[in-house]
PDB file of N, CA and C in Angstrom:
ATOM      1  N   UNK A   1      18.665 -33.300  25.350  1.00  0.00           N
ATOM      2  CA  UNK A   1      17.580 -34.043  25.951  1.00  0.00           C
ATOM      3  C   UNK A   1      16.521 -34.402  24.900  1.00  0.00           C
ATOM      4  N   UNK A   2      16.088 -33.841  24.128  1.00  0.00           N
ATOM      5  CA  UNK A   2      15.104 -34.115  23.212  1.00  0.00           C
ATOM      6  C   UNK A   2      15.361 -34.379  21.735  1.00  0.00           C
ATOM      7  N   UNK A   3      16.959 -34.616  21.825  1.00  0.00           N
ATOM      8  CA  UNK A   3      17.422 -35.820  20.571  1.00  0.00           C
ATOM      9  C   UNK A   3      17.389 -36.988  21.127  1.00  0.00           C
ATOM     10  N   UNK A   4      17.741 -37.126  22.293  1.00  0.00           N
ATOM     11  CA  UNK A   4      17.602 -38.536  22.766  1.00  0.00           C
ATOM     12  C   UNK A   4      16.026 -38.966  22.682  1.00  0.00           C
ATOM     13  N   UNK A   5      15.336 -38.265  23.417  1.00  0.00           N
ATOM     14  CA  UNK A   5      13.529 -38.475  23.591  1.00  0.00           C
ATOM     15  C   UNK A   5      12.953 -39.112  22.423  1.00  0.00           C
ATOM     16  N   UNK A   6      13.612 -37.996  21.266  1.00  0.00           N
ATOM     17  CA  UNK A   6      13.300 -38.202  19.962  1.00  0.00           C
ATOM     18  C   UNK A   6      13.463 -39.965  19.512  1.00  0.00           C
ATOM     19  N   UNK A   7      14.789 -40.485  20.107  1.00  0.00           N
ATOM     20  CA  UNK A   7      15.534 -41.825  19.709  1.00  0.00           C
ATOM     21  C   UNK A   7      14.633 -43.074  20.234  1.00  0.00           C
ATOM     22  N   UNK A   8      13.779 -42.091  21.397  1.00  0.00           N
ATOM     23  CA  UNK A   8      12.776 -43.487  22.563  1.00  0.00           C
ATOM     24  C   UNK A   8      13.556 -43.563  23.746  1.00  0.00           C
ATOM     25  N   UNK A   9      12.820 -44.150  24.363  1.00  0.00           N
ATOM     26  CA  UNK A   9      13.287 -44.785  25.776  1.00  0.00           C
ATOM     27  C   UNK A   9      14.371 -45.549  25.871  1.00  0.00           C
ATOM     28  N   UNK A  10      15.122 -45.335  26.954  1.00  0.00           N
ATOM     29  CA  UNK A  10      16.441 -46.189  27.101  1.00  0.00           C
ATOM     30  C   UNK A  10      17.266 -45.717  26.013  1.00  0.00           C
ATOM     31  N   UNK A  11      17.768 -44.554  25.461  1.00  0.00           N
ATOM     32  CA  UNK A  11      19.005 -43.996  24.633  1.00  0.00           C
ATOM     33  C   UNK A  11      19.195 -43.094  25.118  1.00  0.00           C
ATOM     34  N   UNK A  12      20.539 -42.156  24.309  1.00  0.00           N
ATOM     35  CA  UNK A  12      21.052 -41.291  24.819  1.00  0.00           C
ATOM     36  C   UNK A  12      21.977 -40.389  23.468  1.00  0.00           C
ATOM     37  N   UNK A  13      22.253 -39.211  23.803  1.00  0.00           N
ATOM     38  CA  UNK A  13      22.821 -38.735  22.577  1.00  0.00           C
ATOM     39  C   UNK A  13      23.764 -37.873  23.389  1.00  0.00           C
ATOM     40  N   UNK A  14      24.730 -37.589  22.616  1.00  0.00           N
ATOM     41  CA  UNK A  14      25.954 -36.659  22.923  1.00  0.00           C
ATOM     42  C   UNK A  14      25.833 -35.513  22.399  1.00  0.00           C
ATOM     43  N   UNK A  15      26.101 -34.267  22.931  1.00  0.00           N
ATOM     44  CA  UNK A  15      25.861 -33.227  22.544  1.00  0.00           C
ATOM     45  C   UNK A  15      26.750 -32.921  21.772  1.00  0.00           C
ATOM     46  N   UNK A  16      26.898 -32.567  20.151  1.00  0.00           N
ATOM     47  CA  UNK A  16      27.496 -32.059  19.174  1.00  0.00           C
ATOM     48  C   UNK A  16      27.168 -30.320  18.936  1.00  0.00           C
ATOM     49  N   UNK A  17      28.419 -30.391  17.725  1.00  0.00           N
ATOM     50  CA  UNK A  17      27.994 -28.948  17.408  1.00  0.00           C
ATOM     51  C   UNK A  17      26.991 -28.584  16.393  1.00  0.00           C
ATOM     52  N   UNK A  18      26.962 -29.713  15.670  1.00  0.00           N
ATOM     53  CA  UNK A  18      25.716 -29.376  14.567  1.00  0.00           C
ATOM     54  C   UNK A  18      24.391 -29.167  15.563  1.00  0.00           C
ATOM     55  N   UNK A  19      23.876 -30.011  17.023  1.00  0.00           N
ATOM     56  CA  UNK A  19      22.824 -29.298  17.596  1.00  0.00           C
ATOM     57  C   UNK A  19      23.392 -27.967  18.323  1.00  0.00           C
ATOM     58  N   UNK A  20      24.348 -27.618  18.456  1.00  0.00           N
ATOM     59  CA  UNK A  20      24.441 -26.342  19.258  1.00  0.00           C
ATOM     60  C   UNK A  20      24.355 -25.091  17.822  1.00  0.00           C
ATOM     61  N   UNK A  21      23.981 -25.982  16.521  1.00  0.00           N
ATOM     62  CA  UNK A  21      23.813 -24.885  15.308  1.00  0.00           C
ATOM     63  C   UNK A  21      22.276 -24.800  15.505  1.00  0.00           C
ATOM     64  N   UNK A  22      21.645 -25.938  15.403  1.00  0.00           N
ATOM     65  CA  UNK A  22      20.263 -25.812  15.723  1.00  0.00           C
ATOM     66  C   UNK A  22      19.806 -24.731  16.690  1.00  0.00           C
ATOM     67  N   UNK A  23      20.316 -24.888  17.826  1.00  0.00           N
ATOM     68  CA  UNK A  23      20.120 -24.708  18.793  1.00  0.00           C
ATOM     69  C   UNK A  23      20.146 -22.734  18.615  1.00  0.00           C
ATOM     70  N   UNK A  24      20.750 -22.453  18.233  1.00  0.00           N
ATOM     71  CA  UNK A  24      21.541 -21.084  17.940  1.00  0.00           C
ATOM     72  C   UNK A  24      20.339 -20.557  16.730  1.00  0.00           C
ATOM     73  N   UNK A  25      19.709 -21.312  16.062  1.00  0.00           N
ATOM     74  CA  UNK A  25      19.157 -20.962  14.820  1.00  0.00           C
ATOM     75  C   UNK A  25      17.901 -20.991  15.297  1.00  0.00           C
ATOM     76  N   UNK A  26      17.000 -21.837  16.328  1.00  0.00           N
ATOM     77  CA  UNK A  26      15.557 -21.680  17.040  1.00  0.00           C
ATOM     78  C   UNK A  26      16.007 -20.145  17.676  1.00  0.00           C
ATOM     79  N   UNK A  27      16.786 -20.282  18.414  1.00  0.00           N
ATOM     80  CA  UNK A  27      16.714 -19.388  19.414  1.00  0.00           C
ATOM     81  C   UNK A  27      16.606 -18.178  18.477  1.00  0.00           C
ATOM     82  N   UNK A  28      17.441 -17.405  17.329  1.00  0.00           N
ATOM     83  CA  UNK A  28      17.189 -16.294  16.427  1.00  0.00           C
ATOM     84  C   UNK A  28      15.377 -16.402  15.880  1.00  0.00           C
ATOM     85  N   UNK A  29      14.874 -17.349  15.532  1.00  0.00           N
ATOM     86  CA  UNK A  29      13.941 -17.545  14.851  1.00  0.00           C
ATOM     87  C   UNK A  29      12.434 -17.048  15.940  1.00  0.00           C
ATOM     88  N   UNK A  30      12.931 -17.527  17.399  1.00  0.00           N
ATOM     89  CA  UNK A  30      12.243 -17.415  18.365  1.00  0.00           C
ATOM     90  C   UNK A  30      11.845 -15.540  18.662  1.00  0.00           C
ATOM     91  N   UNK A  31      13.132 -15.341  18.919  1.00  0.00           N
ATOM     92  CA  UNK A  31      13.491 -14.047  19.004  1.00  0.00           C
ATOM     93  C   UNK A  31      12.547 -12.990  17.828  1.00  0.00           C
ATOM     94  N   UNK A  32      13.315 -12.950  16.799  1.00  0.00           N
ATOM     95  CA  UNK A  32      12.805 -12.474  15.548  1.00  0.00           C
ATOM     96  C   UNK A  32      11.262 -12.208  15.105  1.00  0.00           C
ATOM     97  N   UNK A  33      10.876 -13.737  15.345  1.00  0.00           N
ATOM     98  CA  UNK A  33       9.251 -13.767  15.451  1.00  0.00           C
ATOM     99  C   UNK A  33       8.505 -13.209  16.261  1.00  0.00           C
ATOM    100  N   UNK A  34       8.731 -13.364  17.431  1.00  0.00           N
ATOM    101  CA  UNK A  34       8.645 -12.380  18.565  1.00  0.00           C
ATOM    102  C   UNK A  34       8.286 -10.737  18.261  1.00  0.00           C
ATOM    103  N   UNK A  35       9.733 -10.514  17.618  1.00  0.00           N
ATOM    104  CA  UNK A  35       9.708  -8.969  17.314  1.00  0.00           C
ATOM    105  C   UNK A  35       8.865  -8.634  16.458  1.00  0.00           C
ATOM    106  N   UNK A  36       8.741  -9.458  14.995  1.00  0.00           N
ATOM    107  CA  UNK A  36       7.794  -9.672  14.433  1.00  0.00           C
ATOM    108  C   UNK A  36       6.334  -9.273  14.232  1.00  0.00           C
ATOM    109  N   UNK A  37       5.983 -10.349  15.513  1.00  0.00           N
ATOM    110  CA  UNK A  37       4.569 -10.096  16.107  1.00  0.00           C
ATOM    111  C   UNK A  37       4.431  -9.299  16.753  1.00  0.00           C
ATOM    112  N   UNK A  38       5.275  -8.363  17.489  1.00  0.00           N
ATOM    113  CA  UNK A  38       5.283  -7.044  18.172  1.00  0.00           C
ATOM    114  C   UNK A  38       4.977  -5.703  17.153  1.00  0.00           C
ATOM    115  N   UNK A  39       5.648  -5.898  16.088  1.00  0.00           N
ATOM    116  CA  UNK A  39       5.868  -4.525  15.270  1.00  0.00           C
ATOM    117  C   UNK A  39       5.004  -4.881  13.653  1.00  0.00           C
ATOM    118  N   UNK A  40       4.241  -6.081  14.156  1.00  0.00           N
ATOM    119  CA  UNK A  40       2.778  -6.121  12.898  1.00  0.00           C
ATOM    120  C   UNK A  40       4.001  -6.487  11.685  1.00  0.00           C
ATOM    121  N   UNK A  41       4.782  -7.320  11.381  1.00  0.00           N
ATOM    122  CA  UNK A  41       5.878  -7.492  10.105  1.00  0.00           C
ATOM    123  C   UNK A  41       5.276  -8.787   9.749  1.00  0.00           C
ATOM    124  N   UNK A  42       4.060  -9.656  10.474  1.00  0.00           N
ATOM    125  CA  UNK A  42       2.938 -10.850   9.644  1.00  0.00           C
ATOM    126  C   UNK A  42       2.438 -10.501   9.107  1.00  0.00           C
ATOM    127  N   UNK A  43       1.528 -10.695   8.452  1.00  0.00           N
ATOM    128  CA  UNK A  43       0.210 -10.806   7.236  1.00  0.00           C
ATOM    129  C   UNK A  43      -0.257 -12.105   7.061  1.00  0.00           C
ATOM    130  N   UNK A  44      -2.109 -12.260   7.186  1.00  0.00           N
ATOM    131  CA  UNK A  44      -1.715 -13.460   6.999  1.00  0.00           C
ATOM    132  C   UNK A  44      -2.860 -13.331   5.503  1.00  0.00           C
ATOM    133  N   UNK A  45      -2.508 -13.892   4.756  1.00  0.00           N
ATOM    134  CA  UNK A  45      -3.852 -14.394   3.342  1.00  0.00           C
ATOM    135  C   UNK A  45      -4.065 -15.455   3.346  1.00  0.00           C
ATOM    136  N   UNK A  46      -5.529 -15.794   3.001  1.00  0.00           N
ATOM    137  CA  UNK A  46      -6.234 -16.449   2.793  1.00  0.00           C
ATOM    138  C   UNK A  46      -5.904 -17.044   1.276  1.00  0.00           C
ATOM    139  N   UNK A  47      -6.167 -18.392   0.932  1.00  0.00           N
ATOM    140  CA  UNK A  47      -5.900 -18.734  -0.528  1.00  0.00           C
ATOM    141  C   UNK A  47      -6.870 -20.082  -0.588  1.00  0.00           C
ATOM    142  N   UNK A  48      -7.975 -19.590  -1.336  1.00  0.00           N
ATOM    143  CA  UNK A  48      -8.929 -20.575  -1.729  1.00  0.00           C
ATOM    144  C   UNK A  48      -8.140 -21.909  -2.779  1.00  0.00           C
ATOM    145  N   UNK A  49      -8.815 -22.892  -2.130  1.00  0.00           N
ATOM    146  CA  UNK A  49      -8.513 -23.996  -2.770  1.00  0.00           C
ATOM    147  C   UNK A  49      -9.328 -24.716  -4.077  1.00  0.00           C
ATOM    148  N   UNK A  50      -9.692 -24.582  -5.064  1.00  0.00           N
ATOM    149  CA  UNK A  50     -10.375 -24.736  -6.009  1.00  0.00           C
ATOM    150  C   UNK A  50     -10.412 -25.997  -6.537  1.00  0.00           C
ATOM    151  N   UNK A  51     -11.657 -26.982  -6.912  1.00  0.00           N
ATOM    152  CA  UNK A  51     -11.655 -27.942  -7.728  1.00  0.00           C
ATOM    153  C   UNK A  51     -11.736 -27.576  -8.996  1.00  0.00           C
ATOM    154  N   UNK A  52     -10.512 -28.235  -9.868  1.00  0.00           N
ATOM    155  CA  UNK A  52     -10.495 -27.757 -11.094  1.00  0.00           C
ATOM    156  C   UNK A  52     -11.401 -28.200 -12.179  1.00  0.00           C
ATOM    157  N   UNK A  53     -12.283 -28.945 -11.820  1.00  0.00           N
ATOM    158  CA  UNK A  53     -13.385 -29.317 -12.561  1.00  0.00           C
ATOM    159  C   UNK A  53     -14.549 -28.973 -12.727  1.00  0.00           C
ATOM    160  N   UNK A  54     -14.897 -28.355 -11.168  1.00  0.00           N
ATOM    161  CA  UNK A  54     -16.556 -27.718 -11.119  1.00  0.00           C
ATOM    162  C   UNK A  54     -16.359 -26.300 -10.871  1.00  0.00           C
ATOM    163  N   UNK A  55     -14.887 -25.834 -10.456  1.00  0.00           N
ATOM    164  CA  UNK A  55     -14.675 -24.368  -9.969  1.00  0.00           C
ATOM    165  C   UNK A  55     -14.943 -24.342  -8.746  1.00  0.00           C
ATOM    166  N   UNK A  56     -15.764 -24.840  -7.811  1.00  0.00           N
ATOM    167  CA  UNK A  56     -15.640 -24.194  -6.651  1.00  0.00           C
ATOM    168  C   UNK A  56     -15.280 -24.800  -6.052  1.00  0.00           C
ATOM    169  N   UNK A  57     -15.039 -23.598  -4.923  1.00  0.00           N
ATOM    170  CA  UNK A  57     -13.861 -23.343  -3.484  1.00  0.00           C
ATOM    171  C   UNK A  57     -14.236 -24.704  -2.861  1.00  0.00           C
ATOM    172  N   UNK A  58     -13.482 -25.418  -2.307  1.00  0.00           N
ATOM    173  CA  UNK A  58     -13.248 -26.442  -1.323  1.00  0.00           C
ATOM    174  C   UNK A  58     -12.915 -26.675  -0.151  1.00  0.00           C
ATOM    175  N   UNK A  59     -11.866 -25.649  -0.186  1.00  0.00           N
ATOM    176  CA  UNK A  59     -11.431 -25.338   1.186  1.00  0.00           C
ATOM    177  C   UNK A  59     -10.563 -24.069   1.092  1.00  0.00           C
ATOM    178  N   UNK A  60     -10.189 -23.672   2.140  1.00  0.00           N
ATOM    179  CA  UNK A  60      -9.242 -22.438   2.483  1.00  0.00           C
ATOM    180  C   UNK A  60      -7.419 -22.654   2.570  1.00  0.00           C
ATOM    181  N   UNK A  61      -6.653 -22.224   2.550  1.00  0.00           N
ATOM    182  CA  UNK A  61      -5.429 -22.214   3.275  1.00  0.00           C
ATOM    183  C   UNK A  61      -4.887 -21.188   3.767  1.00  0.00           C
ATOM    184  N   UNK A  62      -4.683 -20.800   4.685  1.00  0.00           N
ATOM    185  CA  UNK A  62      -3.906 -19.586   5.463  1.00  0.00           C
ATOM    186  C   UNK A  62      -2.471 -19.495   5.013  1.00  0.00           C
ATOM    187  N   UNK A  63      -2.288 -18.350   4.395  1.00  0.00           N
ATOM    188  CA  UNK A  63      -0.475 -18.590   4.378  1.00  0.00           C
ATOM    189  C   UNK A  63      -0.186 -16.836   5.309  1.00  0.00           C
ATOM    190  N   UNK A  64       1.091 -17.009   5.809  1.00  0.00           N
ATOM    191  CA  UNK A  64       1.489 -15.995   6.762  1.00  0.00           C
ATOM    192  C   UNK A  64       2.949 -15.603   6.199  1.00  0.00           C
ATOM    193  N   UNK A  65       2.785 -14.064   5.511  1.00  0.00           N
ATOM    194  CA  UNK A  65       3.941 -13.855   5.036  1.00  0.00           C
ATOM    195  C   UNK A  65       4.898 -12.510   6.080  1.00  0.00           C
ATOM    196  N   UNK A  66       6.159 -12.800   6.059  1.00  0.00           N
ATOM    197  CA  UNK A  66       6.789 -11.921   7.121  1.00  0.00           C
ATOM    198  C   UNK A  66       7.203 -11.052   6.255  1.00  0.00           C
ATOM    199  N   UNK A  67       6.741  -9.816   6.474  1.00  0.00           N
ATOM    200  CA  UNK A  67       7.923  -8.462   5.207  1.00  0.00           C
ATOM    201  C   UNK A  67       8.601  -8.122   6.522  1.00  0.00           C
TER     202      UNK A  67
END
């Protein structure tokens, strides 16, 4: 349904196996993360963004690492 959606209005797509790989690979990722966020295995850091000309911070970026 949402390869077609993806294509617009008025199409249609056939269900293959390369999406039933997709399909198989959200669903672990879903799962996993899940557990993840249950048993604290995120972190997230902070990583200042620097202008390399005057030195200072500009902005932030969040990165979220899974151990």
């Amino acid at each position: 349904m949402y390869v077609a959606k993806d294509y617009g209005k008025r199409s249609f797509a056939v269900f293959s196996l390369e999406m039933n790989k997709r399909i198989a690979e959200y669903m672990w990722l879903d799962t996993n993360l899940r557990k993840g966020l249950e048993q604290n295995q995120l972190v997230v850091y902070f990583q200042p963004k620097v202008d390399t000309r005057s030195g200072e911070v500009r902005s932030v970026e969040a990165l979220v690492r899974w151990n």
